[in-house]
PDB file of N, CA and C in Angstrom:
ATOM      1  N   UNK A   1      52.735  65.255 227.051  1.00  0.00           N
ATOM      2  CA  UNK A   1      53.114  65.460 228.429  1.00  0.00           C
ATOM      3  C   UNK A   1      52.487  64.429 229.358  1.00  0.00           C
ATOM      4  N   UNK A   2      50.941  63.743 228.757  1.00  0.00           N
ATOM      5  CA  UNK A   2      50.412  62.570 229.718  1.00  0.00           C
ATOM      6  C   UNK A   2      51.581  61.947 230.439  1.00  0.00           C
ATOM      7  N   UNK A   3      52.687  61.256 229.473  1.00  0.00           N
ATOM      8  CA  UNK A   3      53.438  60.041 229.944  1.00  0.00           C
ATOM      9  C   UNK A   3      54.672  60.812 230.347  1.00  0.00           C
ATOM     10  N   UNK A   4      55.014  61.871 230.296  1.00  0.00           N
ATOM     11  CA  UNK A   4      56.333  62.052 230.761  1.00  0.00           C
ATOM     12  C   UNK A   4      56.667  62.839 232.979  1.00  0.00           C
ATOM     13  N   UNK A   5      57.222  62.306 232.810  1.00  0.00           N
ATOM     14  CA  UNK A   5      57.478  62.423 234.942  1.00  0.00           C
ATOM     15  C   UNK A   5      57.715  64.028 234.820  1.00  0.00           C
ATOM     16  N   UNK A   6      58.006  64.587 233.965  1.00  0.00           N
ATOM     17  CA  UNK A   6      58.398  66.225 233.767  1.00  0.00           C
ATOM     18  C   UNK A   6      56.714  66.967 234.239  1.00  0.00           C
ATOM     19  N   UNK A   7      55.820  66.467 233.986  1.00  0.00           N
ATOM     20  CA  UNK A   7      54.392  66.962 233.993  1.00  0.00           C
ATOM     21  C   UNK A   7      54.044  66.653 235.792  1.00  0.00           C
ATOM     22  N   UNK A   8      54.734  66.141 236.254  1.00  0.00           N
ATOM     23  CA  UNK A   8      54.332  65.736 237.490  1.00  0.00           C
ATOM     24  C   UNK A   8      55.350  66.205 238.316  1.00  0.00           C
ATOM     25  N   UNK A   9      56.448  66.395 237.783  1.00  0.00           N
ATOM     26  CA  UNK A   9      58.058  67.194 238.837  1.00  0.00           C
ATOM     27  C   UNK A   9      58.015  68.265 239.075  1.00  0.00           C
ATOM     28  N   UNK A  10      57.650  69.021 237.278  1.00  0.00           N
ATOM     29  CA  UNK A  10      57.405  70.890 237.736  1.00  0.00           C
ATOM     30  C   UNK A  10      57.110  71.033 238.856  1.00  0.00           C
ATOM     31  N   UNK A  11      55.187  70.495 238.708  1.00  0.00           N
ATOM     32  CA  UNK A  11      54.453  71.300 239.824  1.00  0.00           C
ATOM     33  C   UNK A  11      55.053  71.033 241.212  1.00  0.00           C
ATOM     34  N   UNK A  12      55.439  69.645 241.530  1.00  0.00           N
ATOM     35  CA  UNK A  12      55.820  69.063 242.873  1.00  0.00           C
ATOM     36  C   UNK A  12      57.246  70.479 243.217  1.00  0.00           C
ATOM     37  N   UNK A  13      58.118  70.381 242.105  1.00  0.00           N
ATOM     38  CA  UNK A  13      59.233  71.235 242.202  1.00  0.00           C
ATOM     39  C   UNK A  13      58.497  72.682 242.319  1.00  0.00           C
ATOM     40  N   UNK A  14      57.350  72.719 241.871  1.00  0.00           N
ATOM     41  CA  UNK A  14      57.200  74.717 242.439  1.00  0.00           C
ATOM     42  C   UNK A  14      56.850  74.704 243.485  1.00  0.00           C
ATOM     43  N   UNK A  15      55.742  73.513 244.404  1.00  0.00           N
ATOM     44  CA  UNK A  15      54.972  73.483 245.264  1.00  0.00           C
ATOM     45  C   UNK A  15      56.429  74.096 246.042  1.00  0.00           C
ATOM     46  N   UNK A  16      57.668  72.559 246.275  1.00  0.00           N
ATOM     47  CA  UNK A  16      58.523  72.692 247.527  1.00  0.00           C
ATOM     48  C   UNK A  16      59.052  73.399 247.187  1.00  0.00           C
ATOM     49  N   UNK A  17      59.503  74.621 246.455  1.00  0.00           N
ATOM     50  CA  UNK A  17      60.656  75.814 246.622  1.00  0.00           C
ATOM     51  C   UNK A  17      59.739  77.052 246.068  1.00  0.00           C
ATOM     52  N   UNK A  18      58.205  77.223 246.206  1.00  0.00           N
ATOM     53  CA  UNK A  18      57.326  78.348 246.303  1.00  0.00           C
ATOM     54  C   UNK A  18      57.922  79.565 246.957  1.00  0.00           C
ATOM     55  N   UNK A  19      58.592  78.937 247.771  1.00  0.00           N
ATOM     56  CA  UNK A  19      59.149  80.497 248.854  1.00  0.00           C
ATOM     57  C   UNK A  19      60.508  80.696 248.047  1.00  0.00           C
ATOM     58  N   UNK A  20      60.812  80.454 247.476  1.00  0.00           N
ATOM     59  CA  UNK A  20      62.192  81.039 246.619  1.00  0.00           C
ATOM     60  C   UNK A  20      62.171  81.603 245.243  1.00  0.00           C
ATOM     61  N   UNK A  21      60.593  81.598 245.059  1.00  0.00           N
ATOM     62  CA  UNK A  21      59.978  82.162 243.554  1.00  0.00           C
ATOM     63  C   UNK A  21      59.580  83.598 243.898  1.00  0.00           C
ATOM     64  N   UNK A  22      60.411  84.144 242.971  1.00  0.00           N
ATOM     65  CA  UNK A  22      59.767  85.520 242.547  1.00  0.00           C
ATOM     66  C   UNK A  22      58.570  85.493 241.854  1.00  0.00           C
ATOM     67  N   UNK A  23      57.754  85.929 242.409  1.00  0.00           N
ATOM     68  CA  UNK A  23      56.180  85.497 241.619  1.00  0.00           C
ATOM     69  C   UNK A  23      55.781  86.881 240.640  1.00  0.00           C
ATOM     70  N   UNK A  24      56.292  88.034 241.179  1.00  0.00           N
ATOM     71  CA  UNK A  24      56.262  88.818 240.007  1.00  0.00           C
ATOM     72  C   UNK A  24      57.112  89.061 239.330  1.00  0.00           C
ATOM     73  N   UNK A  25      58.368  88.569 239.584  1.00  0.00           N
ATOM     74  CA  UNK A  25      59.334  88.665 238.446  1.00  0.00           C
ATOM     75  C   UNK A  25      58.499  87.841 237.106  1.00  0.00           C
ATOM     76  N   UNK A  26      58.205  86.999 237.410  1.00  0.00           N
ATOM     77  CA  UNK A  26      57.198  85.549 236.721  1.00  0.00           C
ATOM     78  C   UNK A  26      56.336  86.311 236.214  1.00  0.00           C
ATOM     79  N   UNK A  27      55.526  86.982 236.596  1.00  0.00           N
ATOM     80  CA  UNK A  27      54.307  86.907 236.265  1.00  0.00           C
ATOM     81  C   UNK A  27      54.868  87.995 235.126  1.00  0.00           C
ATOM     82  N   UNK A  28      55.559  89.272 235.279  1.00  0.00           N
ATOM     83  CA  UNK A  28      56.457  90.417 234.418  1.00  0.00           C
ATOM     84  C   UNK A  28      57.228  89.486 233.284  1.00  0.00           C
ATOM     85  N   UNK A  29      57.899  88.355 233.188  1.00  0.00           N
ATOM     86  CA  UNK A  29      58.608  87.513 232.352  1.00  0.00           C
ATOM     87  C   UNK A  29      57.789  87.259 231.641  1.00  0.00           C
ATOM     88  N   UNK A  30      56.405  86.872 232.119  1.00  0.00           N
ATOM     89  CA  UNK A  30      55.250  85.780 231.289  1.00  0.00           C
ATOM     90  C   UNK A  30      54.533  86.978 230.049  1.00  0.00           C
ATOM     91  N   UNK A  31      54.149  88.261 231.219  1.00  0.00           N
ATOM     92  CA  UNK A  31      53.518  89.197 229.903  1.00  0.00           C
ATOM     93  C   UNK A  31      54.142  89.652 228.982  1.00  0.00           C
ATOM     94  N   UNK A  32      55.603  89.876 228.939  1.00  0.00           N
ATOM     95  CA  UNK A  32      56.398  90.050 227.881  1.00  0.00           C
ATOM     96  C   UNK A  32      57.001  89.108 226.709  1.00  0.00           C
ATOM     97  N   UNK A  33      56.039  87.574 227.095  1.00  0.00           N
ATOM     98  CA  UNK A  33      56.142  86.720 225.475  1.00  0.00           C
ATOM     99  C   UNK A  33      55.063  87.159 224.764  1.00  0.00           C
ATOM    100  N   UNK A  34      55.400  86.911 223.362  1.00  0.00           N
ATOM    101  CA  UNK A  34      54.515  86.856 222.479  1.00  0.00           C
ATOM    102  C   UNK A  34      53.533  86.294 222.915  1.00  0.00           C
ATOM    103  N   UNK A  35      52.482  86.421 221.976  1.00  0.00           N
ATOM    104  CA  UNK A  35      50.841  86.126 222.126  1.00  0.00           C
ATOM    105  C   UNK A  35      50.568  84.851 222.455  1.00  0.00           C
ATOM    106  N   UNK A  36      51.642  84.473 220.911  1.00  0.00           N
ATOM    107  CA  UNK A  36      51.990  82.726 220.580  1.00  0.00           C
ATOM    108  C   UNK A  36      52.640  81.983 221.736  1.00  0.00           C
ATOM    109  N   UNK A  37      53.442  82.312 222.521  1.00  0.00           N
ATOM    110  CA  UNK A  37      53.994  81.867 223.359  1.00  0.00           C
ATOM    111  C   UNK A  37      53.174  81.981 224.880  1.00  0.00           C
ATOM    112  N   UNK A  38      52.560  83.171 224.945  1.00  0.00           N
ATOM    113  CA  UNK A  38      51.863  83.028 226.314  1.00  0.00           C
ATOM    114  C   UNK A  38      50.644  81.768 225.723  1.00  0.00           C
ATOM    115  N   UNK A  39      50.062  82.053 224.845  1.00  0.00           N
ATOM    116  CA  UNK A  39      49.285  80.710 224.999  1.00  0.00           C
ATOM    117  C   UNK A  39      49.497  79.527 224.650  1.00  0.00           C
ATOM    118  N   UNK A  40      50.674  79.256 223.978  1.00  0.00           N
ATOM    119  CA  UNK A  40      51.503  77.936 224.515  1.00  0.00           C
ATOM    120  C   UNK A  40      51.828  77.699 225.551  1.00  0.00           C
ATOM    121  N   UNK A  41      52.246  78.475 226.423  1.00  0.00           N
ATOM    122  CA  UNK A  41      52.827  78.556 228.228  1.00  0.00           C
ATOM    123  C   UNK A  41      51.344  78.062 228.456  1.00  0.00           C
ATOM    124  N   UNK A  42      50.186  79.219 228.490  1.00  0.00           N
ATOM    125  CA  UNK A  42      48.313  78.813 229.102  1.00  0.00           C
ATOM    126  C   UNK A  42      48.484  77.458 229.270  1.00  0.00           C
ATOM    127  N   UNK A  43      47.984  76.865 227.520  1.00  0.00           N
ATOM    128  CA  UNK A  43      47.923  75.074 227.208  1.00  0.00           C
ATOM    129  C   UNK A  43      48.466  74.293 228.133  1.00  0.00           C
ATOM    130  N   UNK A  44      50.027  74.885 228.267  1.00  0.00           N
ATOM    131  CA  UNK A  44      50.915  73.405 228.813  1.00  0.00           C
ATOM    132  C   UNK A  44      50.329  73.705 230.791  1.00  0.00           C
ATOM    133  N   UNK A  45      50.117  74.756 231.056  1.00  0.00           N
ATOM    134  CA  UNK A  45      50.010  75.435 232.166  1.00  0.00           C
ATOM    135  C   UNK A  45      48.294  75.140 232.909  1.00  0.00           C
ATOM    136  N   UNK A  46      47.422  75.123 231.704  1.00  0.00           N
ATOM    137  CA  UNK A  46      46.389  74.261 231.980  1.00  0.00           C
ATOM    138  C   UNK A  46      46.166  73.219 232.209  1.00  0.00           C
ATOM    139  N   UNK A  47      47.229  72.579 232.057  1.00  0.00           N
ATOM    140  CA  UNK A  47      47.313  70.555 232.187  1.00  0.00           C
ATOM    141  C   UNK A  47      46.937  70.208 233.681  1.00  0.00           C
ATOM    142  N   UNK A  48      46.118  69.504 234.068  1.00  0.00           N
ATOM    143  CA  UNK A  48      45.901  69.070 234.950  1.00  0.00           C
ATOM    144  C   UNK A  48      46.826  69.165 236.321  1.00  0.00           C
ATOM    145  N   UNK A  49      47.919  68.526 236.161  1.00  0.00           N
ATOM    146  CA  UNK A  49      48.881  68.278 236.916  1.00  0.00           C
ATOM    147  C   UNK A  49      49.437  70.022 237.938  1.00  0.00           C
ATOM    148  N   UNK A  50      49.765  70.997 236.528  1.00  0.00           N
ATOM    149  CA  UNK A  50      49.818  72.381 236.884  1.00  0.00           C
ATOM    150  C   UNK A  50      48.814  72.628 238.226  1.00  0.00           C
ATOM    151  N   UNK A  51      47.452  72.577 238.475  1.00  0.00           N
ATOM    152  CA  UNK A  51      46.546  72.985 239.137  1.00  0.00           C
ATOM    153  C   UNK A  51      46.847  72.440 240.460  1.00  0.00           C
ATOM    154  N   UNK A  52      48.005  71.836 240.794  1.00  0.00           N
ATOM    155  CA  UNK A  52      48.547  71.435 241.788  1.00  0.00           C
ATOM    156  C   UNK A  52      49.190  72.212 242.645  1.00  0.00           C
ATOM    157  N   UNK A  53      49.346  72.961 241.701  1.00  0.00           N
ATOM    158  CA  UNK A  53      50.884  74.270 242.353  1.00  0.00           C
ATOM    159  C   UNK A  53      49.981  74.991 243.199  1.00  0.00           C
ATOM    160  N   UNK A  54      50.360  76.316 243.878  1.00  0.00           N
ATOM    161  CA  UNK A  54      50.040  77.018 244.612  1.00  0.00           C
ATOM    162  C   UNK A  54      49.706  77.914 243.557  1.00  0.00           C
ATOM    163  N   UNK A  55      47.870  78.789 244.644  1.00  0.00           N
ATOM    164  CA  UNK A  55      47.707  79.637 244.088  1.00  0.00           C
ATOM    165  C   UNK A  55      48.403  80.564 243.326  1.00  0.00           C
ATOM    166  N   UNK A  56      49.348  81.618 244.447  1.00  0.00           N
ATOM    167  CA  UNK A  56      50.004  82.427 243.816  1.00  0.00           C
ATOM    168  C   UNK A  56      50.856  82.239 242.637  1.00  0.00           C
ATOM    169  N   UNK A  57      51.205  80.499 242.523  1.00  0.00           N
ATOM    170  CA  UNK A  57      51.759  80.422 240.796  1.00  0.00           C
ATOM    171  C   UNK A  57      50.839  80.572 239.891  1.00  0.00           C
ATOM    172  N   UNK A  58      49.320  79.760 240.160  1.00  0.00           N
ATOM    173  CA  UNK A  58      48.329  79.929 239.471  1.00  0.00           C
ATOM    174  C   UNK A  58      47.974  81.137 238.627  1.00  0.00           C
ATOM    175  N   UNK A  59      48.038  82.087 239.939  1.00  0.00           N
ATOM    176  CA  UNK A  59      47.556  83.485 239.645  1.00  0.00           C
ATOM    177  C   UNK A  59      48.622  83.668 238.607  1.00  0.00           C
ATOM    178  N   UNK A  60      49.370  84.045 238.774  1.00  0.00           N
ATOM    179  CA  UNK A  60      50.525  84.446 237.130  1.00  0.00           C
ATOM    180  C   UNK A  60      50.097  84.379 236.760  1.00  0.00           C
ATOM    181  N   UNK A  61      49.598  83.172 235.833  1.00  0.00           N
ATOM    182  CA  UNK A  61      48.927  83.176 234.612  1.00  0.00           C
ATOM    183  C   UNK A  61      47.273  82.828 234.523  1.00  0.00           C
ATOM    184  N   UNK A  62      46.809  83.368 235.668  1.00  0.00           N
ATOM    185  CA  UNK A  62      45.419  84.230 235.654  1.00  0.00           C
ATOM    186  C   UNK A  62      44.906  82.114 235.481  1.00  0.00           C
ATOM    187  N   UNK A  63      45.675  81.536 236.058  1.00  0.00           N
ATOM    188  CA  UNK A  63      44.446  79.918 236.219  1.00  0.00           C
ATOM    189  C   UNK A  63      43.513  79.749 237.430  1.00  0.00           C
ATOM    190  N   UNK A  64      42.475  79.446 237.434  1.00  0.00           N
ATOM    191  CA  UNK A  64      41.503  79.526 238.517  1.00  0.00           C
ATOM    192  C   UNK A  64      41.096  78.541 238.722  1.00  0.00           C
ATOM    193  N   UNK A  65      41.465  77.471 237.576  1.00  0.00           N
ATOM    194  CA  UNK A  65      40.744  75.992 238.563  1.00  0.00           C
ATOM    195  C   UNK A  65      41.383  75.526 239.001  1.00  0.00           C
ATOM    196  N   UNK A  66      41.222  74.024 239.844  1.00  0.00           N
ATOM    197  CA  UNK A  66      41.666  73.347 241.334  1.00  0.00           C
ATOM    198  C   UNK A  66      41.971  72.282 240.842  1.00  0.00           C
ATOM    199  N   UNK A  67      42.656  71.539 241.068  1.00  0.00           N
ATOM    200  CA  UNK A  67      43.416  69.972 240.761  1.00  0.00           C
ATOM    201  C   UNK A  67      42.201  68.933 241.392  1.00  0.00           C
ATOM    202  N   UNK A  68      42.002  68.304 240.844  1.00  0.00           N
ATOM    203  CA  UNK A  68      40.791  67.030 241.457  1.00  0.00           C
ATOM    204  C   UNK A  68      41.433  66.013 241.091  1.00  0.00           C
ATOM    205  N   UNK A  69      40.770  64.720 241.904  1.00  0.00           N
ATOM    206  CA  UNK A  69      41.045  63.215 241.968  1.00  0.00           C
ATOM    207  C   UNK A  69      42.615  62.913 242.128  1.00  0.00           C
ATOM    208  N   UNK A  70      43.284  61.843 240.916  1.00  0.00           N
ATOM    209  CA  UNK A  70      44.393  61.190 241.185  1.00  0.00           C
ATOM    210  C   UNK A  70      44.965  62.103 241.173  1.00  0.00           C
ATOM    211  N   UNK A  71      45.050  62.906 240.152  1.00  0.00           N
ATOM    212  CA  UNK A  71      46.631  63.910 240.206  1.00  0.00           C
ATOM    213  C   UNK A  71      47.115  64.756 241.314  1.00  0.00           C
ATOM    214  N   UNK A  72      46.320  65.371 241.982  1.00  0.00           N
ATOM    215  CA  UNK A  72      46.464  65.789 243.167  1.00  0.00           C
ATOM    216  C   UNK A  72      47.263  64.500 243.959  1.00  0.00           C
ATOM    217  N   UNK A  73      47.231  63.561 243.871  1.00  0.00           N
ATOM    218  CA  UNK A  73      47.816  62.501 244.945  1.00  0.00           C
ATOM    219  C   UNK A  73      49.490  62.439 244.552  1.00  0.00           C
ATOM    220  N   UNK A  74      48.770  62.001 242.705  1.00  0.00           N
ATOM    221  CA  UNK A  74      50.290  62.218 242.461  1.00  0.00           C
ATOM    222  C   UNK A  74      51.468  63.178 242.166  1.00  0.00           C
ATOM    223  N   UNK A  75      51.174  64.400 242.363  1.00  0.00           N
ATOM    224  CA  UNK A  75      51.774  65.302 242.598  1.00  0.00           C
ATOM    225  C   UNK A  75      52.380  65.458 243.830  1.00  0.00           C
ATOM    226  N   UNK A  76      51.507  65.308 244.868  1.00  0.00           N
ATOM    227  CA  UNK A  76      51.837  65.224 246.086  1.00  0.00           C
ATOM    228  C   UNK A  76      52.957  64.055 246.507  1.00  0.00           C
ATOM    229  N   UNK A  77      53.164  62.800 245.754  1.00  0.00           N
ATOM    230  CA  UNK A  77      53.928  61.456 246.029  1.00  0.00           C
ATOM    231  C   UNK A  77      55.433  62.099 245.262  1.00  0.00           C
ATOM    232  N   UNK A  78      55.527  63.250 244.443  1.00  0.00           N
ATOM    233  CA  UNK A  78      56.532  63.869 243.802  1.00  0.00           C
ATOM    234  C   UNK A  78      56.857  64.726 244.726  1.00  0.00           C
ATOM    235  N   UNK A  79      55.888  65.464 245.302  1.00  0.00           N
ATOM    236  CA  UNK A  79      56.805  66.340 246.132  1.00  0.00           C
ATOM    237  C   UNK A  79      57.273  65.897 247.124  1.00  0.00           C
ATOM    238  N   UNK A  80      57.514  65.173 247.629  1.00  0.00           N
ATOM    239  CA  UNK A  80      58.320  64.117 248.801  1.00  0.00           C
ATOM    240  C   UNK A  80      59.426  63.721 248.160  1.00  0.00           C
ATOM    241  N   UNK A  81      59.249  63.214 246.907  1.00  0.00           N
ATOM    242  CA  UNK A  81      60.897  63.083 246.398  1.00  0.00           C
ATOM    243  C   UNK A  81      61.554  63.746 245.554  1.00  0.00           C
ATOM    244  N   UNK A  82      61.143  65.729 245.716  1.00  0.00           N
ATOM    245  CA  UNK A  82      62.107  66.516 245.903  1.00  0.00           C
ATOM    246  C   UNK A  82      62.765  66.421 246.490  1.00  0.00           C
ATOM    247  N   UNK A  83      64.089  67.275 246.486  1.00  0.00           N
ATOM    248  CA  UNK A  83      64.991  67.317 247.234  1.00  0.00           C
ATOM    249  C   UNK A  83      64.733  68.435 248.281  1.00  0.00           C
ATOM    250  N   UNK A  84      65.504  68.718 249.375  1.00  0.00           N
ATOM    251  CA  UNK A  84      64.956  69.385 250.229  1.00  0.00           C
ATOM    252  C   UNK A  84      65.622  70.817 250.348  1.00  0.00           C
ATOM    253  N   UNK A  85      65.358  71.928 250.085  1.00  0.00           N
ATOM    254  CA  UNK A  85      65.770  73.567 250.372  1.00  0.00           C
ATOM    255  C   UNK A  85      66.926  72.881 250.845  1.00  0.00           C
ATOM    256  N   UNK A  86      67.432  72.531 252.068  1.00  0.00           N
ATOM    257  CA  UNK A  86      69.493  72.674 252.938  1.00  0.00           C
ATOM    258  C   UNK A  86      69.743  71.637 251.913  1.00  0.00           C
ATOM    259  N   UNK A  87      69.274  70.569 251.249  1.00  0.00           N
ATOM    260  CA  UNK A  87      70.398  70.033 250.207  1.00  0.00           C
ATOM    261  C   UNK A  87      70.548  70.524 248.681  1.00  0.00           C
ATOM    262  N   UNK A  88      69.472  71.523 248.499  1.00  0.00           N
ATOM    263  CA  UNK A  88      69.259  71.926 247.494  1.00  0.00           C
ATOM    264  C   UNK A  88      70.761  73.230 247.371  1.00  0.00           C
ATOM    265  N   UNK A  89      70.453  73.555 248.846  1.00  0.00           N
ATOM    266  CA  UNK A  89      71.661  75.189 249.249  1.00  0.00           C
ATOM    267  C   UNK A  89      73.105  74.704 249.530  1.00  0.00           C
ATOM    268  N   UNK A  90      73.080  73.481 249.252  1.00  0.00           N
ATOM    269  CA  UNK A  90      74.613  73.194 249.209  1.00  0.00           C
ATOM    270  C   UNK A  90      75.133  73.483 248.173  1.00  0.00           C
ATOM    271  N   UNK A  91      74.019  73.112 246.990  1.00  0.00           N
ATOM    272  CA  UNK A  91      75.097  73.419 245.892  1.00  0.00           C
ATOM    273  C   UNK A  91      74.236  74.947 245.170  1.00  0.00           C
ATOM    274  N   UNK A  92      73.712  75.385 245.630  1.00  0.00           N
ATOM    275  CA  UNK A  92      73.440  76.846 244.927  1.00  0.00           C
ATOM    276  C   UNK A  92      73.473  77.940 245.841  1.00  0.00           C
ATOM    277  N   UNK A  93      74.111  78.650 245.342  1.00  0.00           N
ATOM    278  CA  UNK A  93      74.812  79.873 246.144  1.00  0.00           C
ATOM    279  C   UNK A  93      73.066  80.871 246.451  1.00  0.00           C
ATOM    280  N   UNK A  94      72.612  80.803 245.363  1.00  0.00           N
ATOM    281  CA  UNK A  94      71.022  82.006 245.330  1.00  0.00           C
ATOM    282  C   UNK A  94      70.325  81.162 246.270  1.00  0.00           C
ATOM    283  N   UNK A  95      70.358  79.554 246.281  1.00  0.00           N
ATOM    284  CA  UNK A  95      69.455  79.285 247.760  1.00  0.00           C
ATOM    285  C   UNK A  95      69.681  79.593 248.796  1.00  0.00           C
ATOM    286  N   UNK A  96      71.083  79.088 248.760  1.00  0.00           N
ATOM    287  CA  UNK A  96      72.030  78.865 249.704  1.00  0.00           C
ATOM    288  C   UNK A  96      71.460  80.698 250.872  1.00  0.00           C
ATOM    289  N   UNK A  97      71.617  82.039 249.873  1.00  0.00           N
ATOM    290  CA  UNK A  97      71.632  83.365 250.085  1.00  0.00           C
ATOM    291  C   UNK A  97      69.808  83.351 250.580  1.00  0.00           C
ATOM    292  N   UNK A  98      68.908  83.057 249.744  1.00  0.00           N
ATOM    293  CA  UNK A  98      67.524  83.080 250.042  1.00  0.00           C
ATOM    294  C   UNK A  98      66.682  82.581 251.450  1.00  0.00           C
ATOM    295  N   UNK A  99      67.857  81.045 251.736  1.00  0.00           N
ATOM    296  CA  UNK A  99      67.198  80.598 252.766  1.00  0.00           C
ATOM    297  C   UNK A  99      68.040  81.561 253.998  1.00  0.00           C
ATOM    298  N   UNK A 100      69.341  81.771 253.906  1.00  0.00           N
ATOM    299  CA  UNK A 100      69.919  82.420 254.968  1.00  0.00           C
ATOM    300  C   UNK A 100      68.567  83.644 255.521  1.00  0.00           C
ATOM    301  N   UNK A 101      68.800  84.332 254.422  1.00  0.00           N
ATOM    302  CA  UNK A 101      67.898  85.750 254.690  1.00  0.00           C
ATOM    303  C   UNK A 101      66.683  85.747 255.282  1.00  0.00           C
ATOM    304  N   UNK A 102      66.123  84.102 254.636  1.00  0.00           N
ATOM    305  CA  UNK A 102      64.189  83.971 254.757  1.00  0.00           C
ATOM    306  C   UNK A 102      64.862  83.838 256.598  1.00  0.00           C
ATOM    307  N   UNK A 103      65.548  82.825 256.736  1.00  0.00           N
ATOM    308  CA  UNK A 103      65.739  82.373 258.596  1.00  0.00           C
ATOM    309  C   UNK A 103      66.145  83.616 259.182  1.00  0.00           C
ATOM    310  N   UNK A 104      67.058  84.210 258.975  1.00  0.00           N
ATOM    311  CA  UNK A 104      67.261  85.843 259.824  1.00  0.00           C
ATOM    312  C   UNK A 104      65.819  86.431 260.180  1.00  0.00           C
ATOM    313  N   UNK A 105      64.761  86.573 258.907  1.00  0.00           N
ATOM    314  CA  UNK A 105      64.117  87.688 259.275  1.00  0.00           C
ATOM    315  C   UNK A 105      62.700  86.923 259.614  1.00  0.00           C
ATOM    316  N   UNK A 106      62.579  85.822 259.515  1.00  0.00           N
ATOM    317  CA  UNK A 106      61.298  85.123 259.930  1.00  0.00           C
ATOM    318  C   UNK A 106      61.332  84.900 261.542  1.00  0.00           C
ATOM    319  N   UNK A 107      62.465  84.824 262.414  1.00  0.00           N
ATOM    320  CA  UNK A 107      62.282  85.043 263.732  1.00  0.00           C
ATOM    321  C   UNK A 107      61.576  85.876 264.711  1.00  0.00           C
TER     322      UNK A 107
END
């Protein structure tokens, strides 16, 4: 995962659409893999880059440490070239529905 842009997109991609994550649907999905599989998820989920995301993704899977030095930067230089929630809701109907609802009731 060192060399691949996938290790650096996730997190950037959970940071900018955090508000459209069900975090306990997640966290309910995660306890129902196998043993083998939640701690394959841990491993890949411990990688540096992960510790970027927001707490509340963290918490799911019970991670408590903090992103230090470069990766933090470069995570951050990824999440800028996400795409943005209104171009994301053009083409998906569940954003498209999520952001409507989040703007109604956040006024």
């Amino acid at each position: 995962m060192d060399d691949d842009r996938f290790a650096t997109d996730l997190p950037a991609w959970v940071n900018r659409f955090s508000s459209l994550i069900n975090f306990q649907k997640l966290k309910t999905i995660f306890r129902g893999l196998s043993e083998n599989h939640r701690e394959l998820v841990l491993t890949l989920l411990n990688h540096g880059c992960f510790q970027a995301t927001p707490r509340v993704f963290r918490n799911v899977f019970d991670s408590k440490t903090e992103i230090v030095g470069s990766l933090a930067k470069i995570v951050e230089l990824r999440i800028r070239r996400v795409n943005t929630i209104e171009n994301v809701a053009q083409d998906s109907l569940m954003v498209k529905k999520q952001t409507y609802l989040w703007n109604r009731f956040s006024c």
